[in-house]
N, C-alpha and C. Protein backbone atom coordinates (compact mmCIF):
# COMPACT_ATOMS: atom_id res chain seq x y z
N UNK A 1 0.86 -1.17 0.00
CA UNK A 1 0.00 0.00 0.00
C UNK A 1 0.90 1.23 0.00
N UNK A 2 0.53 2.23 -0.78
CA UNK A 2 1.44 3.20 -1.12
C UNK A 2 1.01 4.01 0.41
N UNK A 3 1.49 5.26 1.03
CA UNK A 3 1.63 6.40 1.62
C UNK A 3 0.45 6.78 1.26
N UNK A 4 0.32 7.22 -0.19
CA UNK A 4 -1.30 8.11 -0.06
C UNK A 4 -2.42 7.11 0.68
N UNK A 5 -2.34 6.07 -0.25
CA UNK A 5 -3.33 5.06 0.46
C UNK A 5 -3.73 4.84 1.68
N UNK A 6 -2.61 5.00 2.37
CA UNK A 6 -2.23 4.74 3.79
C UNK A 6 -2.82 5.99 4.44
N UNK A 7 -2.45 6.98 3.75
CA UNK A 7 -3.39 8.34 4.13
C UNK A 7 -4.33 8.53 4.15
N UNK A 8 -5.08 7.55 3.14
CA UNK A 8 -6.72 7.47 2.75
C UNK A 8 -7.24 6.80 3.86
N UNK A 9 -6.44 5.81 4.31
CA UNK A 9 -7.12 4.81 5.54
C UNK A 9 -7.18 5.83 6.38
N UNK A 10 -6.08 6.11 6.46
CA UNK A 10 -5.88 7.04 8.48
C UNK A 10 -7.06 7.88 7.92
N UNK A 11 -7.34 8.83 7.02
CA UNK A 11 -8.33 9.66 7.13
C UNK A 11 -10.02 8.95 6.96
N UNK A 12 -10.13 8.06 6.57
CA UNK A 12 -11.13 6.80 6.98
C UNK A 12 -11.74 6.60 8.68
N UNK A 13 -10.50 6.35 9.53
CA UNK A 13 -11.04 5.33 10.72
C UNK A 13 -10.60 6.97 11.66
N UNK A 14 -9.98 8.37 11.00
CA UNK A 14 -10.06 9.32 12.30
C UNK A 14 -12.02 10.17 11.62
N UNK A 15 -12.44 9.81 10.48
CA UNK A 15 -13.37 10.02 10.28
C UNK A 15 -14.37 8.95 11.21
N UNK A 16 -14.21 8.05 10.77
CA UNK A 16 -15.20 6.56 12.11
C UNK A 16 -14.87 7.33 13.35
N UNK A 17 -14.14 7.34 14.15
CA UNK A 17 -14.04 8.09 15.68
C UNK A 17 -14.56 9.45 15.53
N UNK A 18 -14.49 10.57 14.64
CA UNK A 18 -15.15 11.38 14.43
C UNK A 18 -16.58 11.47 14.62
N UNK A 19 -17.04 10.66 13.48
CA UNK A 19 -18.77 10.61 13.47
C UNK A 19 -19.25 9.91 14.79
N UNK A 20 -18.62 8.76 15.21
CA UNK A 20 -19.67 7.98 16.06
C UNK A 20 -19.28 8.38 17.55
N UNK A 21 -17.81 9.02 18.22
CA UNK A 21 -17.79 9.69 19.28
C UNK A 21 -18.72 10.81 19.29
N UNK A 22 -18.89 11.49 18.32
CA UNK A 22 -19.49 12.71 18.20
C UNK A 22 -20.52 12.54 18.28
N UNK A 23 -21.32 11.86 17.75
CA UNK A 23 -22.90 11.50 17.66
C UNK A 23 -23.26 10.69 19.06
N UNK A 24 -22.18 9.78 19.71
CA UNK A 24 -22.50 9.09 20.84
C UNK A 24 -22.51 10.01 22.31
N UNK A 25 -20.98 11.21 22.04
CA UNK A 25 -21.33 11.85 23.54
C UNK A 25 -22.73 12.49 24.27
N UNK A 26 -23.56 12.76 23.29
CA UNK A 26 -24.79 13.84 23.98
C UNK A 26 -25.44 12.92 24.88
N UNK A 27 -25.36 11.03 24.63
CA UNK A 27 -26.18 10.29 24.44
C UNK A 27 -25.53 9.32 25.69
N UNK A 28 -24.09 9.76 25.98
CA UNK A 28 -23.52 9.06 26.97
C UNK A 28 -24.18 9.03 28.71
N UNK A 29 -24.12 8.12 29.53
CA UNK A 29 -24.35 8.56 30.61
C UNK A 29 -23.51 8.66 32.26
N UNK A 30 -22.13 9.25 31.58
CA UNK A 30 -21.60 9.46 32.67
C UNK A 30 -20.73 10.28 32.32
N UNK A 31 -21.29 11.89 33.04
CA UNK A 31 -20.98 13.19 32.71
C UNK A 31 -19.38 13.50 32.43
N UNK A 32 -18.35 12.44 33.10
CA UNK A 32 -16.90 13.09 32.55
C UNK A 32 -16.46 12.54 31.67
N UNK A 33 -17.52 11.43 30.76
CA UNK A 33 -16.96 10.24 29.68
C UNK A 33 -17.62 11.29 28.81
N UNK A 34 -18.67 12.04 28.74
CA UNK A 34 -19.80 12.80 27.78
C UNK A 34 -18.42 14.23 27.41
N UNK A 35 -18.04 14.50 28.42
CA UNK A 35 -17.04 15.92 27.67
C UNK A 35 -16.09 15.17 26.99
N UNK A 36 -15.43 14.28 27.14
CA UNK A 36 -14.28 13.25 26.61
C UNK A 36 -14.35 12.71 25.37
N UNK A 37 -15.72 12.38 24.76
CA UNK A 37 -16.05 12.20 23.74
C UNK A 37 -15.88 13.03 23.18
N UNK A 38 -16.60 14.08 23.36
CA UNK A 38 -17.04 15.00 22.54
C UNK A 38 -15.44 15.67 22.23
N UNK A 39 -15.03 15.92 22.69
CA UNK A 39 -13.54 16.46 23.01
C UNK A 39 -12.83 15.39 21.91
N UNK A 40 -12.65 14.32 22.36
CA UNK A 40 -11.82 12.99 21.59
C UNK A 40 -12.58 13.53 19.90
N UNK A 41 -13.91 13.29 20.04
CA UNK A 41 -14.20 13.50 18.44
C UNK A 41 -14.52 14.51 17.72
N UNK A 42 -14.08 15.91 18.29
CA UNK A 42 -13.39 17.06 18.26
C UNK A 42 -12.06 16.68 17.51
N UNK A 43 -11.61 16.25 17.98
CA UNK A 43 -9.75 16.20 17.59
C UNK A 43 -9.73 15.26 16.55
N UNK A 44 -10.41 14.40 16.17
CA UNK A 44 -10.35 13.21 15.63
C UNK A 44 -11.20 13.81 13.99
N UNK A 45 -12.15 14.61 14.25
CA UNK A 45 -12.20 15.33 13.27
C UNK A 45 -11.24 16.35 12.62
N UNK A 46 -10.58 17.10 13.72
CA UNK A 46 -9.69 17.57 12.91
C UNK A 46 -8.74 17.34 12.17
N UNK A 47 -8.23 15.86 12.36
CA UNK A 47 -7.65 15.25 11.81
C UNK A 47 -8.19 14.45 10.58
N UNK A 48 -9.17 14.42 10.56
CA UNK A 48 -10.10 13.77 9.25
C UNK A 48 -10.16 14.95 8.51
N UNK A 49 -10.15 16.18 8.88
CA UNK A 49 -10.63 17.33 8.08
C UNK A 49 -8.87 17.87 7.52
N UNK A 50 -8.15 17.22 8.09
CA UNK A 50 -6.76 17.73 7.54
C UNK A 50 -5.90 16.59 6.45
N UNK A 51 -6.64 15.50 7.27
CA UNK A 51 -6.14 14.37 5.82
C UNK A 51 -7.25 14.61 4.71
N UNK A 52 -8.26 15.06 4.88
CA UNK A 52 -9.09 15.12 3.35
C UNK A 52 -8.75 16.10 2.51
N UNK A 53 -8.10 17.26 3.52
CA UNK A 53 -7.27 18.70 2.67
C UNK A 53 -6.02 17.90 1.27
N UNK A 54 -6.02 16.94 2.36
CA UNK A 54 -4.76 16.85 1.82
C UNK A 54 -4.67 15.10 0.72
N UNK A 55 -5.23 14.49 0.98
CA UNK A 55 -5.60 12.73 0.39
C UNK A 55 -6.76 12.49 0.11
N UNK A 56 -7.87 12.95 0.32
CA UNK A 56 -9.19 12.56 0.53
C UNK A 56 -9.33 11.37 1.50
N UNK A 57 -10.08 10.25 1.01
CA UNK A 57 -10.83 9.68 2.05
C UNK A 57 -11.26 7.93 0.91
N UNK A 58 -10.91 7.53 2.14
CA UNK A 58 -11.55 5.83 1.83
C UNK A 58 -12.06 5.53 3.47
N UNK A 59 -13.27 6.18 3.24
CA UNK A 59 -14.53 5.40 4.49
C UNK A 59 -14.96 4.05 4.29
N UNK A 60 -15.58 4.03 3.18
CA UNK A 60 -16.14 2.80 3.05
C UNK A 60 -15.06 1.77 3.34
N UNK A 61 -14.18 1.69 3.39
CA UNK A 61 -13.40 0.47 3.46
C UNK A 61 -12.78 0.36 5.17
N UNK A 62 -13.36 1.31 5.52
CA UNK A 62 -13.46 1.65 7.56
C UNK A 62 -14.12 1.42 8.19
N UNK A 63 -15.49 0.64 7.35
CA UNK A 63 -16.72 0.38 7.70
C UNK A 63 -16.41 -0.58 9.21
N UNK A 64 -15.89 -1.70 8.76
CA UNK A 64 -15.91 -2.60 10.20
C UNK A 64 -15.05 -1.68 11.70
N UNK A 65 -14.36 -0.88 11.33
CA UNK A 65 -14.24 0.03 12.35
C UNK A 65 -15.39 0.63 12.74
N UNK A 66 -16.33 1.45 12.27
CA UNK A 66 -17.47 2.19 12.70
C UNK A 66 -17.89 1.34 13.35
N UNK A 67 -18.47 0.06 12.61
CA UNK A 67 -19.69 -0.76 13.31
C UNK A 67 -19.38 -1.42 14.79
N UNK A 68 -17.53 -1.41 15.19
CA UNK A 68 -17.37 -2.04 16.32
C UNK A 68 -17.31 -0.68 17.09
N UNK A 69 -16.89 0.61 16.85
CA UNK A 69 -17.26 1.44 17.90
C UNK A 69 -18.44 1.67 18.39
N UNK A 70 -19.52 1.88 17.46
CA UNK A 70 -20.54 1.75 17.76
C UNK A 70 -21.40 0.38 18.53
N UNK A 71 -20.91 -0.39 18.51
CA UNK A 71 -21.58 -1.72 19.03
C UNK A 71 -21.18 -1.21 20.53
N UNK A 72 -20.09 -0.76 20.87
CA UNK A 72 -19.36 -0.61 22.09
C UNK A 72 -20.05 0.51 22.08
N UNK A 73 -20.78 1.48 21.77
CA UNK A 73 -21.62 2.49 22.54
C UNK A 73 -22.98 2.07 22.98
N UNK A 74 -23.54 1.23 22.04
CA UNK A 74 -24.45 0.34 21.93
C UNK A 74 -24.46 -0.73 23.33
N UNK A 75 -23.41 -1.44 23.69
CA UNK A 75 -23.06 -2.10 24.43
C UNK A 75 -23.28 -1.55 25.95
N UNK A 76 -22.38 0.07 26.01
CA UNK A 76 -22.18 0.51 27.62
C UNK A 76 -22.53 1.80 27.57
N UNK A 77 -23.53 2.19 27.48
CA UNK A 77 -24.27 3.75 27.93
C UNK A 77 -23.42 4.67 28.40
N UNK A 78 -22.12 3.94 29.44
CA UNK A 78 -21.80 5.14 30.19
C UNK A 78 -20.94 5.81 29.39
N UNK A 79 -20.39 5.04 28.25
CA UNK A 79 -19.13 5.56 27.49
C UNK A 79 -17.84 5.18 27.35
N UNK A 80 -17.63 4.30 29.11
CA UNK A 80 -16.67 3.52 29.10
C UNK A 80 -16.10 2.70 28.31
N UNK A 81 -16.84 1.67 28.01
CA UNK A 81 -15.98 0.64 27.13
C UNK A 81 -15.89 1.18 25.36
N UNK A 82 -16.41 2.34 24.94
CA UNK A 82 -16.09 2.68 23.59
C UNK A 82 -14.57 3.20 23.86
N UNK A 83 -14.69 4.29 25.10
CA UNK A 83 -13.11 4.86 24.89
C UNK A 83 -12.14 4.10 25.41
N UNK A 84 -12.18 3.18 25.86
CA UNK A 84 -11.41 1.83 26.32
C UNK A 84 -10.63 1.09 24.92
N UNK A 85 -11.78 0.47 24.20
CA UNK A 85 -11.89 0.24 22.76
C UNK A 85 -11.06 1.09 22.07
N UNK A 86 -11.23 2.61 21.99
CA UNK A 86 -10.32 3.37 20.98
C UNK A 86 -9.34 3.49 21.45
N UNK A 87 -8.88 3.30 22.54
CA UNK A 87 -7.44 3.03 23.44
C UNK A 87 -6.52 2.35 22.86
N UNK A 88 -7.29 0.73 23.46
CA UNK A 88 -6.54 -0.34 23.36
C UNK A 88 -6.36 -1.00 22.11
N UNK A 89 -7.68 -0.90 21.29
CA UNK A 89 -8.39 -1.54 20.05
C UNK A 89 -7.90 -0.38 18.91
N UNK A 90 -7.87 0.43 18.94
CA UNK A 90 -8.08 1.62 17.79
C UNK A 90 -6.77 2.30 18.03
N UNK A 91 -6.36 3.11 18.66
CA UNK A 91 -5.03 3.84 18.83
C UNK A 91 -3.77 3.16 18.31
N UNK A 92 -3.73 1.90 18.63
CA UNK A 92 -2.12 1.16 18.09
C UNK A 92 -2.50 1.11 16.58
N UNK A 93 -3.43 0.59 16.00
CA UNK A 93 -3.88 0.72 15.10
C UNK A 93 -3.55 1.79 14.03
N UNK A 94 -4.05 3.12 14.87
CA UNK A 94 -3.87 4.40 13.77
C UNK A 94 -2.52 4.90 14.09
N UNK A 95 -1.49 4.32 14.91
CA UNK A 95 -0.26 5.11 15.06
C UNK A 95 0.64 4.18 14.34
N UNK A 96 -0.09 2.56 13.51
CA UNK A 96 0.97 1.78 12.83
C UNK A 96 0.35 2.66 11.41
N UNK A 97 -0.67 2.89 11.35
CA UNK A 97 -1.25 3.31 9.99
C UNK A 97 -0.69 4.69 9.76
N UNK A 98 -0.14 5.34 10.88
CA UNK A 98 0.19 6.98 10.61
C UNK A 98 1.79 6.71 10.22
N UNK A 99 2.48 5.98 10.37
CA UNK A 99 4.18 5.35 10.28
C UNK A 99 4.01 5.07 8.69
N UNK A 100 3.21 4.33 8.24
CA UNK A 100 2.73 4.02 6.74
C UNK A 100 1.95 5.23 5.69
N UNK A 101 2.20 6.29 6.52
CA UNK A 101 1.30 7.24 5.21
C UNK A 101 1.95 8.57 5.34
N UNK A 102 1.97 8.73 4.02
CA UNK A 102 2.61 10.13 3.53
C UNK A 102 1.38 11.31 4.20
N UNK A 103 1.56 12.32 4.98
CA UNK A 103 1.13 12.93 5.37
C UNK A 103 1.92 14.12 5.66
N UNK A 104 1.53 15.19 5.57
CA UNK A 104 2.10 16.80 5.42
C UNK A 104 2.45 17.07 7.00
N UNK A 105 3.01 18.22 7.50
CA UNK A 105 3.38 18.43 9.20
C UNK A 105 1.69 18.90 9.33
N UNK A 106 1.13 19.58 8.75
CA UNK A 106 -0.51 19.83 9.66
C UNK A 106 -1.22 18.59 10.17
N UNK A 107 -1.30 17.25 9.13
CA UNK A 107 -2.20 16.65 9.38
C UNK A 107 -1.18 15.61 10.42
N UNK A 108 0.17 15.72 10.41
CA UNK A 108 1.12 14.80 11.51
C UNK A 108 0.91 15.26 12.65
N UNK A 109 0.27 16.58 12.55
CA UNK A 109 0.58 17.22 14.18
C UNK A 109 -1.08 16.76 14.72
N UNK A 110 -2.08 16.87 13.56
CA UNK A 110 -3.03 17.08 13.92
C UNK A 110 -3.41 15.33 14.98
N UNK A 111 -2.70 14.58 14.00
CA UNK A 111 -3.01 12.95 14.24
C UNK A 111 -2.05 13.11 15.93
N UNK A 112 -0.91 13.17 15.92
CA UNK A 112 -0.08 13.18 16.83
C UNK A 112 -1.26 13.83 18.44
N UNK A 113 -1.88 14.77 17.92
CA UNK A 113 -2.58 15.64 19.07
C UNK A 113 -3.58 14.99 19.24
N UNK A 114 -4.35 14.21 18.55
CA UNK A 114 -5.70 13.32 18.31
C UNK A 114 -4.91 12.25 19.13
N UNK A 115 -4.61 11.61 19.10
CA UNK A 115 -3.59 10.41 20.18
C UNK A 115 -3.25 10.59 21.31
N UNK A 116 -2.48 12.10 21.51
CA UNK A 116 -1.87 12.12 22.62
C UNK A 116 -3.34 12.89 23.48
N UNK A 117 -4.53 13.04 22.92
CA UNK A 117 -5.78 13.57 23.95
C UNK A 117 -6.38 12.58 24.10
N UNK A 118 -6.31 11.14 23.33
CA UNK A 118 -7.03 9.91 23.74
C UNK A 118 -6.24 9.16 24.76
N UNK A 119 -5.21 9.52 24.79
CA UNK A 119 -4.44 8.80 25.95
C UNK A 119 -4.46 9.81 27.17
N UNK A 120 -4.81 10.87 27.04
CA UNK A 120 -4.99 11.71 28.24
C UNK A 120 -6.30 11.20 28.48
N UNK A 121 -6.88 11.47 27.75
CA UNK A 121 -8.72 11.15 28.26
C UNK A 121 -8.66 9.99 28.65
N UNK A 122 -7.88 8.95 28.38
CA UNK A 122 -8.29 7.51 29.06
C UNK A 122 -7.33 6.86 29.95
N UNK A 123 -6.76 7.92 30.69
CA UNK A 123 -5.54 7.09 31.65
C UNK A 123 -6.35 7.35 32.66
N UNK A 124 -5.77 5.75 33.28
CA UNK A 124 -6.58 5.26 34.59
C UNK A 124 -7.83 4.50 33.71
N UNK A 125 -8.69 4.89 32.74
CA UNK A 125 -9.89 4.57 32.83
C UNK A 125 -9.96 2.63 32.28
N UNK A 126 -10.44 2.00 33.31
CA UNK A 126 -11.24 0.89 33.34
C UNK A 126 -12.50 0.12 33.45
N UNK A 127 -12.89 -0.59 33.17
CA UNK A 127 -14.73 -0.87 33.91
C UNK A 127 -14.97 -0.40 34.45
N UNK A 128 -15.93 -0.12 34.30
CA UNK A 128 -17.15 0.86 35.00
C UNK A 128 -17.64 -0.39 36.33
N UNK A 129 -17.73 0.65 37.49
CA UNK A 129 -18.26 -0.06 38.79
C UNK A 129 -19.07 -1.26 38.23
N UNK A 130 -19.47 -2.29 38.59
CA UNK A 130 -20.68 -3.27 38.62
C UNK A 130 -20.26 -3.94 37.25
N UNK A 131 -18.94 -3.71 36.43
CA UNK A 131 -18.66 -4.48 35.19
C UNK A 131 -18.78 -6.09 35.36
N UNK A 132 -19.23 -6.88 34.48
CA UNK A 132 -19.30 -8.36 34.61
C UNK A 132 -18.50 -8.74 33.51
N UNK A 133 -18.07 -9.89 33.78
CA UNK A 133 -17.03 -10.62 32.49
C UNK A 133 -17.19 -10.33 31.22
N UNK A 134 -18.71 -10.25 31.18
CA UNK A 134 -18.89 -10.15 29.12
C UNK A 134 -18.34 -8.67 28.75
N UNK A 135 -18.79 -7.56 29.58
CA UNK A 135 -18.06 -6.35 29.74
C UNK A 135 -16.70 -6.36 29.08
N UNK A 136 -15.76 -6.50 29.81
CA UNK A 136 -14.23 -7.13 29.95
C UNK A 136 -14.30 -7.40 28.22
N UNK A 137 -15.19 -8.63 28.27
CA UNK A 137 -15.05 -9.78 27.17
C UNK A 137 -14.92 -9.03 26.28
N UNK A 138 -16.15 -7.85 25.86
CA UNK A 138 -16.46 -7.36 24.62
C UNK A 138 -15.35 -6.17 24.40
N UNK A 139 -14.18 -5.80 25.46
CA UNK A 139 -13.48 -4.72 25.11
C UNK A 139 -12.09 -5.85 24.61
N UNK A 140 -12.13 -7.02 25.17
CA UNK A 140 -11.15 -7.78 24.25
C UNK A 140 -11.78 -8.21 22.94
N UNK A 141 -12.50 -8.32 22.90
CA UNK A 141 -12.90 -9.16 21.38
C UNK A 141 -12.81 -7.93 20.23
N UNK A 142 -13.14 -6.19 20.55
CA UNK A 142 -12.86 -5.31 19.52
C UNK A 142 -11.98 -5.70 19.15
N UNK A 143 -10.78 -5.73 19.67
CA UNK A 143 -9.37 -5.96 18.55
C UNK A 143 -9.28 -7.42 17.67
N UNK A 144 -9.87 -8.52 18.20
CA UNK A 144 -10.44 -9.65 17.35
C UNK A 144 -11.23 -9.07 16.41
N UNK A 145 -11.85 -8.52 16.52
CA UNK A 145 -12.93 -7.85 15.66
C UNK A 145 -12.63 -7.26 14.54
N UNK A 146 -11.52 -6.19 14.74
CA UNK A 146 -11.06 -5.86 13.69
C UNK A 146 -9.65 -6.45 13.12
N UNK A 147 -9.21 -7.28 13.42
CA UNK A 147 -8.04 -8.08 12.89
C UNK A 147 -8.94 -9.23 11.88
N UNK A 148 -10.16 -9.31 12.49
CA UNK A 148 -10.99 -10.77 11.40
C UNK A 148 -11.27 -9.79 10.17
N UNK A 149 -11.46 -7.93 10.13
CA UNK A 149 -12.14 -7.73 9.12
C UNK A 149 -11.37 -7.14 8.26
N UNK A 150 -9.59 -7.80 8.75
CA UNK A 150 -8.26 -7.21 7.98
C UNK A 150 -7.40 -6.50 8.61
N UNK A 151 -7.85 -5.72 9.97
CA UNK A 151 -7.24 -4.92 10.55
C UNK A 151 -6.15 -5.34 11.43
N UNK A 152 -5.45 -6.80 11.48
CA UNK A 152 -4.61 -6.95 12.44
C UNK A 152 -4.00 -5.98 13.19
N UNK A 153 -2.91 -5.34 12.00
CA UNK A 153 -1.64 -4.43 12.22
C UNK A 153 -2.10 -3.28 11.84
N UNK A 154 -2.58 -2.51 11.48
CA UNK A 154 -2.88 -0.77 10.94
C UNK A 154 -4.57 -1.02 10.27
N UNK A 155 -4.63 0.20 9.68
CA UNK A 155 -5.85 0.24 8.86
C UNK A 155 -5.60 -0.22 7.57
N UNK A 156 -4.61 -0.73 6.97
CA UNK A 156 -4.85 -0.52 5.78
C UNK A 156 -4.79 -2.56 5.27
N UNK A 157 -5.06 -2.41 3.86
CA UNK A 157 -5.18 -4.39 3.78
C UNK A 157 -3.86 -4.76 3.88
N UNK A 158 -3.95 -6.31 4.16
CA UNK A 158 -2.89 -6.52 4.31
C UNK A 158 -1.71 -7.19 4.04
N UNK A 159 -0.54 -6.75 4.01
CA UNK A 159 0.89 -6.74 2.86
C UNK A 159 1.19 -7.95 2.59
């Protein structure tokens, strides 16, 4: 996969964290996970809005990313296990996919700042009080999840 390509992905899956943090915080229910979102997919847009300046965009092929963040909002109301998910599941992900793509210093800084506020927003954070195994279960199985739909190592297919 060439650099642009690679650019097309990263601007793909910081578009997926974009739309579905964004659309999920109003909807969250635990008031310091609800600014965190919104904040996380704040940044995560800006970074979608700086790789499209610059590569455009391959969403459709990010699809199984969307559908597992969203299952994980779907899953835990409070918000927890989505930003857990873009942590553990999603972040290694877009920082092997950002090493693989030609990208300009705006949209490096922008990705670089989109990362380093998801790791601020989610240190310390674990299960939510009263978590039960499937909980747990379903924040391990995202990264199964997206390694079955190609995503082992980065966003992009694979070499």
């Amino acid at each position: 996969m060439s650099g642009a390509e690679a650019a097309a992905r990263l601007q793909g899956a910081a578009e997926a964290l974009y739309q579905v943090l964004g659309a999920a915080a109003p909807t969250l229910t635990r008031d310091p996970l609800v600014v965190r979102a919104h904040e996380l997919g704040r940044r995560f847009g800006a970074l979608a809005a700086a790789l499209r300046e610059e590569r455009g965009a391959d969403e459709e092929a990010l699809a199984p990313l969307a559908a597992v963040l969203r299952q994980a909002v779907a899953s835990d109301p409070t918000g927890t296990l989505v930003l857990v998910v873009a942590r553990d599941a999603v972040a290694p992900r877009l920082a092997a996919a950002l090493a693989r793509a030609d990208v300009g210093p705006g949209a490096l800084a922008a990705a670089l700042t989109a990362l380093a506020a998801l790791a601020a927003a989610t240190e310390g954070l674990g299960p939510p009080p009263g978590a039960d195994e499937a909980w747990q279960e379903q924040a391990r199985d995202a990264g199964a999840a997206l390694a079955m739909a190609g995503f082992a190592r980065d966003f992009g297919p694979a070499q």
